[in-house]
Protein backbone atom coordinates (compact mmCIF):
# COMPACT_ATOMS: atom_id res chain seq x y z
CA UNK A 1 -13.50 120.52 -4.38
CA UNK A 2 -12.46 117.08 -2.67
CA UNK A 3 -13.33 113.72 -4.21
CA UNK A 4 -16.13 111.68 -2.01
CA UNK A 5 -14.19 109.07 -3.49
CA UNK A 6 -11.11 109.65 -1.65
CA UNK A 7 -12.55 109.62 1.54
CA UNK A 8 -14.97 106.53 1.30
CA UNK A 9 -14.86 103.86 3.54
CA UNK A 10 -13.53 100.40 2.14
CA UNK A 11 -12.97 97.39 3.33
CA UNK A 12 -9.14 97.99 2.13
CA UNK A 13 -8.99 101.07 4.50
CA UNK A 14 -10.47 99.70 7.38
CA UNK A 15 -7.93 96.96 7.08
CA UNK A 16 -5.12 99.09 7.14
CA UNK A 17 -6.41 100.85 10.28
CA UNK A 18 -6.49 98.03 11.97
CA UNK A 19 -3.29 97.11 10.94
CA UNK A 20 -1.59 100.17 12.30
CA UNK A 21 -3.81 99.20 15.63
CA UNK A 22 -2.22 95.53 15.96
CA UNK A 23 1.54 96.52 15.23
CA UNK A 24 0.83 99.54 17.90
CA UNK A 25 -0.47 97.77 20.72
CA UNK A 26 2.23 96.65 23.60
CA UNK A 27 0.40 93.34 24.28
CA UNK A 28 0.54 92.30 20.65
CA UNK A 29 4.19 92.18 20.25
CA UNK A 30 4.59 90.59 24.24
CA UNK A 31 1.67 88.05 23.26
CA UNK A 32 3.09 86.99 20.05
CA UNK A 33 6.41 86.58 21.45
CA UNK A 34 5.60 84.99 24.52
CA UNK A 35 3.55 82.41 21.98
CA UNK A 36 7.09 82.32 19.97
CA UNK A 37 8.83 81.43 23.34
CA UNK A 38 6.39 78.87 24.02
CA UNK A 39 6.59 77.10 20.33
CA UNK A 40 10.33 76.73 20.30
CA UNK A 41 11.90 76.65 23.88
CA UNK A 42 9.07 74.48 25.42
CA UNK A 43 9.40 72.20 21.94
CA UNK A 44 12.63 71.79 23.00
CA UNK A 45 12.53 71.71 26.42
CA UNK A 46 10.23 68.62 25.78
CA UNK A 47 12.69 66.77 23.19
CA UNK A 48 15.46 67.09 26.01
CA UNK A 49 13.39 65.21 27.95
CA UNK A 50 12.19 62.68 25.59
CA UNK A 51 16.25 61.68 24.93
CA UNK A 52 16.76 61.29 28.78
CA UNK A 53 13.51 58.75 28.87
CA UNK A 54 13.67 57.20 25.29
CA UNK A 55 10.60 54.73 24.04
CA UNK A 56 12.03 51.26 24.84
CA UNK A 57 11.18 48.23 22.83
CA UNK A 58 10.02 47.69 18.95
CA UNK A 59 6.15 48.83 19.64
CA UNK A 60 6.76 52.15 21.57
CA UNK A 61 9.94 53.16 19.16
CA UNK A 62 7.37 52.57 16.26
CA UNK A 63 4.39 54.83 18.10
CA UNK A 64 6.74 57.68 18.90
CA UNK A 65 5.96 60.58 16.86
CA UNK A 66 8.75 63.03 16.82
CA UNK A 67 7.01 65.65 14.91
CA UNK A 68 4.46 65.96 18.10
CA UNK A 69 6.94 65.97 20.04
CA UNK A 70 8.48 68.87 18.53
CA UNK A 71 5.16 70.96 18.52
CA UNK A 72 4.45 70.11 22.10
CA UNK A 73 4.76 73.98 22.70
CA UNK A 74 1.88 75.10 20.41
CA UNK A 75 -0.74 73.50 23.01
CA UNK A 76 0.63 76.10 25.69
CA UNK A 77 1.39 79.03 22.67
CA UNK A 78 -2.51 78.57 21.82
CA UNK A 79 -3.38 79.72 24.93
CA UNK A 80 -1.54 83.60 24.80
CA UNK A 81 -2.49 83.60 20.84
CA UNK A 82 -6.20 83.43 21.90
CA UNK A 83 -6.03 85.78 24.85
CA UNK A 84 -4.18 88.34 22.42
CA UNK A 85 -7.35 87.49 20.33
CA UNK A 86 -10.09 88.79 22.73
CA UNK A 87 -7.93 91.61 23.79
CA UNK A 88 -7.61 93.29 20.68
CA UNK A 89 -11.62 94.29 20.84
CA UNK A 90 -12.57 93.61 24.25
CA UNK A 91 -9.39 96.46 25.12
CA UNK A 92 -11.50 99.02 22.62
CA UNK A 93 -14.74 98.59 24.79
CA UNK A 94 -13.44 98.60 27.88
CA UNK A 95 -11.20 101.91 26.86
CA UNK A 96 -14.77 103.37 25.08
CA UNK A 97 -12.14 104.02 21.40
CA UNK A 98 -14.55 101.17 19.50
CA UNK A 99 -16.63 104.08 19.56
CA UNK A 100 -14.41 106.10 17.40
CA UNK A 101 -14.08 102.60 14.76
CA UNK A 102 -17.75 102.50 14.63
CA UNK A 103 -18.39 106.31 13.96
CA UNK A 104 -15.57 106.31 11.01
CA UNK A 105 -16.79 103.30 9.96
CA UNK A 106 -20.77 103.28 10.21
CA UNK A 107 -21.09 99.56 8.82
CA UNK A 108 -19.31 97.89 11.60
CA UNK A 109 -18.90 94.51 10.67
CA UNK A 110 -16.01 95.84 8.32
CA UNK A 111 -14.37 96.69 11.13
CA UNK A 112 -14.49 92.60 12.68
CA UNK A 113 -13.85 91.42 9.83
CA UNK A 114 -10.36 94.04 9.31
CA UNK A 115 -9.35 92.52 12.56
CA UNK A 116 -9.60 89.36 12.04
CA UNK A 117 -7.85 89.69 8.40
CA UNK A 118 -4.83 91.53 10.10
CA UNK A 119 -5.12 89.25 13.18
CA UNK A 120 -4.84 86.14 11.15
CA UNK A 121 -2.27 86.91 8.54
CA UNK A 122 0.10 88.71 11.63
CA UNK A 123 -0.09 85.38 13.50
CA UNK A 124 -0.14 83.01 10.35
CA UNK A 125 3.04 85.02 9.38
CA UNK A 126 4.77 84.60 12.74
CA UNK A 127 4.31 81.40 13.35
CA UNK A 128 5.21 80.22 10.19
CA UNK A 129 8.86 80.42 11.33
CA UNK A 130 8.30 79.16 14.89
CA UNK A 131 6.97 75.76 14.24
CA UNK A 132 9.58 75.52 11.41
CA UNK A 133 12.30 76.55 14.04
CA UNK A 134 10.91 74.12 16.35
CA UNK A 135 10.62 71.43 14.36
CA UNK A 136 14.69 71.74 13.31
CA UNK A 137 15.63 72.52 16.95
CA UNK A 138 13.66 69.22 18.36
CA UNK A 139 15.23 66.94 15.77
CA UNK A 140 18.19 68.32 16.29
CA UNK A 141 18.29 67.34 19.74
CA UNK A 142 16.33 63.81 19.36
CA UNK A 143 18.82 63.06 16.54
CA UNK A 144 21.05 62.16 19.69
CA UNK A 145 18.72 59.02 20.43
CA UNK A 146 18.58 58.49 16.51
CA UNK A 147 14.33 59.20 17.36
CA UNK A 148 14.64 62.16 14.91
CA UNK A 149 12.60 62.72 11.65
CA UNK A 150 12.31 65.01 8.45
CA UNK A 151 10.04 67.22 6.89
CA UNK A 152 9.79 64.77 3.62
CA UNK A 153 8.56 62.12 5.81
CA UNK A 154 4.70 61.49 5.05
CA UNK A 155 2.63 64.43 7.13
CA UNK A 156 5.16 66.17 8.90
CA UNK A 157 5.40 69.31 6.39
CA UNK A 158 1.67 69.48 6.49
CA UNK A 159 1.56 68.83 10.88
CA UNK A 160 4.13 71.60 11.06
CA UNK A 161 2.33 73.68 8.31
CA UNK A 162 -0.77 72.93 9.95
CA UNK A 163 -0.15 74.05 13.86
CA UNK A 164 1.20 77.72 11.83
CA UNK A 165 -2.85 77.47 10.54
CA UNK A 166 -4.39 76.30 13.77
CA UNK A 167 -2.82 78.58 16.13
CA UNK A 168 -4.52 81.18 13.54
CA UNK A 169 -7.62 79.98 14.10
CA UNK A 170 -7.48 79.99 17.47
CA UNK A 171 -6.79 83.41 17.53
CA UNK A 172 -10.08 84.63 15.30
CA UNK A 173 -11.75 82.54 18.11
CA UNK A 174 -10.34 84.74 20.76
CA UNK A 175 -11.42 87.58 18.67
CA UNK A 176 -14.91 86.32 17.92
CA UNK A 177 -15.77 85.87 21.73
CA UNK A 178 -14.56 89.18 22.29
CA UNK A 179 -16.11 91.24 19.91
CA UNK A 180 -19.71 88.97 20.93
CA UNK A 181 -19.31 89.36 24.58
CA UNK A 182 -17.68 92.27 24.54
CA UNK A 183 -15.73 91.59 28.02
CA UNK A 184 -12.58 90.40 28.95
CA UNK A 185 -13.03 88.24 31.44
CA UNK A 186 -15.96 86.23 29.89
CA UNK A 187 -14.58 85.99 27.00
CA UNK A 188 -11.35 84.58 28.07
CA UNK A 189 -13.79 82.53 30.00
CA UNK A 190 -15.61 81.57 27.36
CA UNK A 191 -12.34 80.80 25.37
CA UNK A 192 -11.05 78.53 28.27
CA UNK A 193 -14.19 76.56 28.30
CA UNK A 194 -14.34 75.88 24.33
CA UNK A 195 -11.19 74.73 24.24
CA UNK A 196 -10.70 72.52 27.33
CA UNK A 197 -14.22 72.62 29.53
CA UNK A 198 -15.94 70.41 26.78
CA UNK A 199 -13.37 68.01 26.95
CA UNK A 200 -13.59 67.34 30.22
CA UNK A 201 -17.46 67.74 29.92
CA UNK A 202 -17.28 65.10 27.27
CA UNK A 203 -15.12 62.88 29.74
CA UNK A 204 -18.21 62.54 31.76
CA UNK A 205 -20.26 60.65 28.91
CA UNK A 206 -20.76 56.94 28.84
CA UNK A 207 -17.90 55.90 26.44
CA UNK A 208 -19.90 54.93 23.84
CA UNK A 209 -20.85 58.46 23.32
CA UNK A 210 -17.53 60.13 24.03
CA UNK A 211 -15.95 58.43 21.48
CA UNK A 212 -17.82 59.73 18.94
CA UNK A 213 -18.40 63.22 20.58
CA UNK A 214 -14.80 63.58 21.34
CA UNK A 215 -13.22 64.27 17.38
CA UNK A 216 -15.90 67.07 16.76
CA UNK A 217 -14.63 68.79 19.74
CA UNK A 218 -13.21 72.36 18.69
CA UNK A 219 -9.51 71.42 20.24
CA UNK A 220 -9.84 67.74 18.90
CA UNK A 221 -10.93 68.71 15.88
CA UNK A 222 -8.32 71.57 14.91
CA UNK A 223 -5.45 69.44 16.13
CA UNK A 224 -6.16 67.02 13.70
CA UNK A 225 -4.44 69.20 11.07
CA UNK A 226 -0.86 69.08 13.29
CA UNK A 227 -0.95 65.16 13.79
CA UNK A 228 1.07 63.46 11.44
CA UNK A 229 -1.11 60.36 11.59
CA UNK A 230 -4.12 60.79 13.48
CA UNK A 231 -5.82 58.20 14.99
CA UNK A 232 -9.10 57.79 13.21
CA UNK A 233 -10.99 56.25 16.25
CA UNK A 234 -9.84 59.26 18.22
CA UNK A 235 -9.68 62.09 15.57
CA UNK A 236 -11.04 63.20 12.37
CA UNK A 237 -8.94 63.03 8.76
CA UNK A 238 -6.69 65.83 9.35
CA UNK A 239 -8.51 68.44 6.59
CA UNK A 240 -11.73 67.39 7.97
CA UNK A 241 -10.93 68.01 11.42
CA UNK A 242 -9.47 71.81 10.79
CA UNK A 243 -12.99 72.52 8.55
CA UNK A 244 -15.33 71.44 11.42
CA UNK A 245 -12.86 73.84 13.87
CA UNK A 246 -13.15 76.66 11.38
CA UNK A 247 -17.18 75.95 11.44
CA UNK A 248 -16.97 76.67 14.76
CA UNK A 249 -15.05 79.90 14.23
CA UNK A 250 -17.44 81.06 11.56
CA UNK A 251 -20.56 80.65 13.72
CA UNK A 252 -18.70 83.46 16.41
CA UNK A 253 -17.83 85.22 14.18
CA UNK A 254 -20.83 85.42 12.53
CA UNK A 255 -22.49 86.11 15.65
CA UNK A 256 -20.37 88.74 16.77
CA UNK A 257 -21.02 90.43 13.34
CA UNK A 258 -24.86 90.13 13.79
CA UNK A 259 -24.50 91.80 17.42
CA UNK A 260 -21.94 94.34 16.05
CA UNK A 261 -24.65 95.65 13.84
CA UNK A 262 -27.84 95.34 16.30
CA UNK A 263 -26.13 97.12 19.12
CA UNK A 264 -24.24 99.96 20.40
CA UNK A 265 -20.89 100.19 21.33
C-alpha cells in the first residue's frame, strides 16, 4: 500500500517542478544570456567610450562615478530579465499547460510562489558573476585614463552587489504582471509602463511635486541600491530605496496570488 505521504504536495516539490520548467525552457537560457551580454559587453562598450571623452577639470573628475559607469548595461539587461519574467507564466496560459500546474497542485499560489523562488535565485545566481565581470572589465579599461576604481572603495561592493539584487527583482515583477494579467502583451505592457511610463508621467508635474514623487518611483527607487552615492535630493538611502521597490513587487505579487486562487486557468 503506497504512502499518501509520498505523494503530497509541498511547497519543496512544487519548487522543484518549476525548476526543471525554467532550466527547460529555450527562452530562459537566450533571455538570461542576452541579459549577460548586455551587463558586460555594453558595460564595456560604455567605458571605451568614457576614455575617448574623459571628464575634464577638478569638478567633473570628482562627479565621475566609475562604478555606474561600469553597470551602465544592467539598465538595458533589466529589460530581457523582466520580459523572461512574464513569459515564464504568461507562455503556460497562452499554451493551456498552467492547467496541468493547477490540477497537480490544487492550491495554486504554491505554484507563483515556486516560480518566483526558482526565478529569483536562477537570476540572482547569474548575475552575480556578470556585474562582478563587468565591474573588472570597465576598470580595466578606464584604468587607461587613471578614472578607474575598486571594490574596497566606499559603496561599490554593495552598487555591484546590489544591481545582482535589483535585476532580481525586476524579474518577480515581470512574473507578477504575468501571472495577474495573464497575457503577454499587457503584461510586457504593463512592465514597460512601471518602469519608464511613470517617469515620464512624473516629468509632467510642477517640479515641486516631481521632486518628491520622483525617488518613490519603482525604477528610481530600486536603483538606489546600485548607486554608489546617491543623491539624496534625487534618490532614496540606497536600502530604503530597494524596500519601497520590493513593496511594489509584493503588492503584484500578492495580487496575482489572490487572482490565482479566485479564478480559473
Amino acid at each position: 500500500m503506497t504512502n499518501a505521504a509520498e505523494h503530497r504536495v509541498t511547497q519543496r516539490r512544487v519548487l522543484r517542478s518549476e525548476w526543471t520548467k525554467l532550466r527547460s525552457l529555450p527562452s530562459t537560457a537566450w533571455s538570461l544570456l542576452a541579459a549577460v551580454v548586455l551587463i558586460v559587453g555594453f558595460g564595456a562598450l560604455y567605458c571605451l567610450v568614457r576614455v575617448t571623452r574623459p571628464p575634464r577639470g577638478a569638478a567633473n573628475v570628482a562627479a565621475f562615478d566609475p562604478t555606474a559607469v561600469n553597470l551602465s548595461g544592467v539598465q538595458l539587461a533589466q529589460l530581457a530579465i523582466g520580459v523572461l519574467g512574464v513569459l515564464l507564466i504568461t507562455g503556460e496560459y497562452a499554451t493551456g499547460s498552467i492547467r496541468t500546474s493547477f490540477a497537480a497542485v490544487p492550491g495554486r499560489p504554491p505554484v507563483l510562489w515556486g516560480k518566483a523562488i526558482a526565478f529569483a535565485l536562477a537570476t540572482f545566481v547569474l548575475c552575480v558573476p556578470a556585474v562582478f565581470g563587468a565591474f573588472l572589465v570597465g576598470q580595466s579599461i578606464l584604468s587607461a585614463e587613471h578614472l578607474d576604481t575598486t571594490l574596497s572603495a566606499p559603496g561599490a561592493a554593495r552598487a555591484v552587489l546590489g544591481s545582482a539584487v535589483y535585476l532580481a527583482v525586476v524579474g518577480l515583477l515581470g512574473l507578477g504582471l504575468g501571472a495577474l494579467l495573464r497575457n503577454t502583451a499587457g503584461a510586457i505592457s504593463a512592465l514597460f509602463g512601471l518602469l519608464f511610463g511613470l517617469q515620464i508621467v512624473v516629468g509632467f508635474l510642477p517640479s515641486s511635486w516631481s521632486d518628491h514623487v520622483y525617488k518613490y518611483l519603482p525604477v528610481p527607487a530600486g536603483t538606489a541600491i546600485t548607486t554608489v552615492h546617491p543623491d539624496p535630493t534625487a534618490l532614496l538611502a540606497p536600502w530604503a530605496g530597494l524596500g519601497v521597490f520590493c513593496l511594489y513587487v509584493a503588492v503584484v505579487l500578492g495580487l496575482a496570488a489572490w487572482r490565482l486562487g479566485r479564478r480559473d486557468a
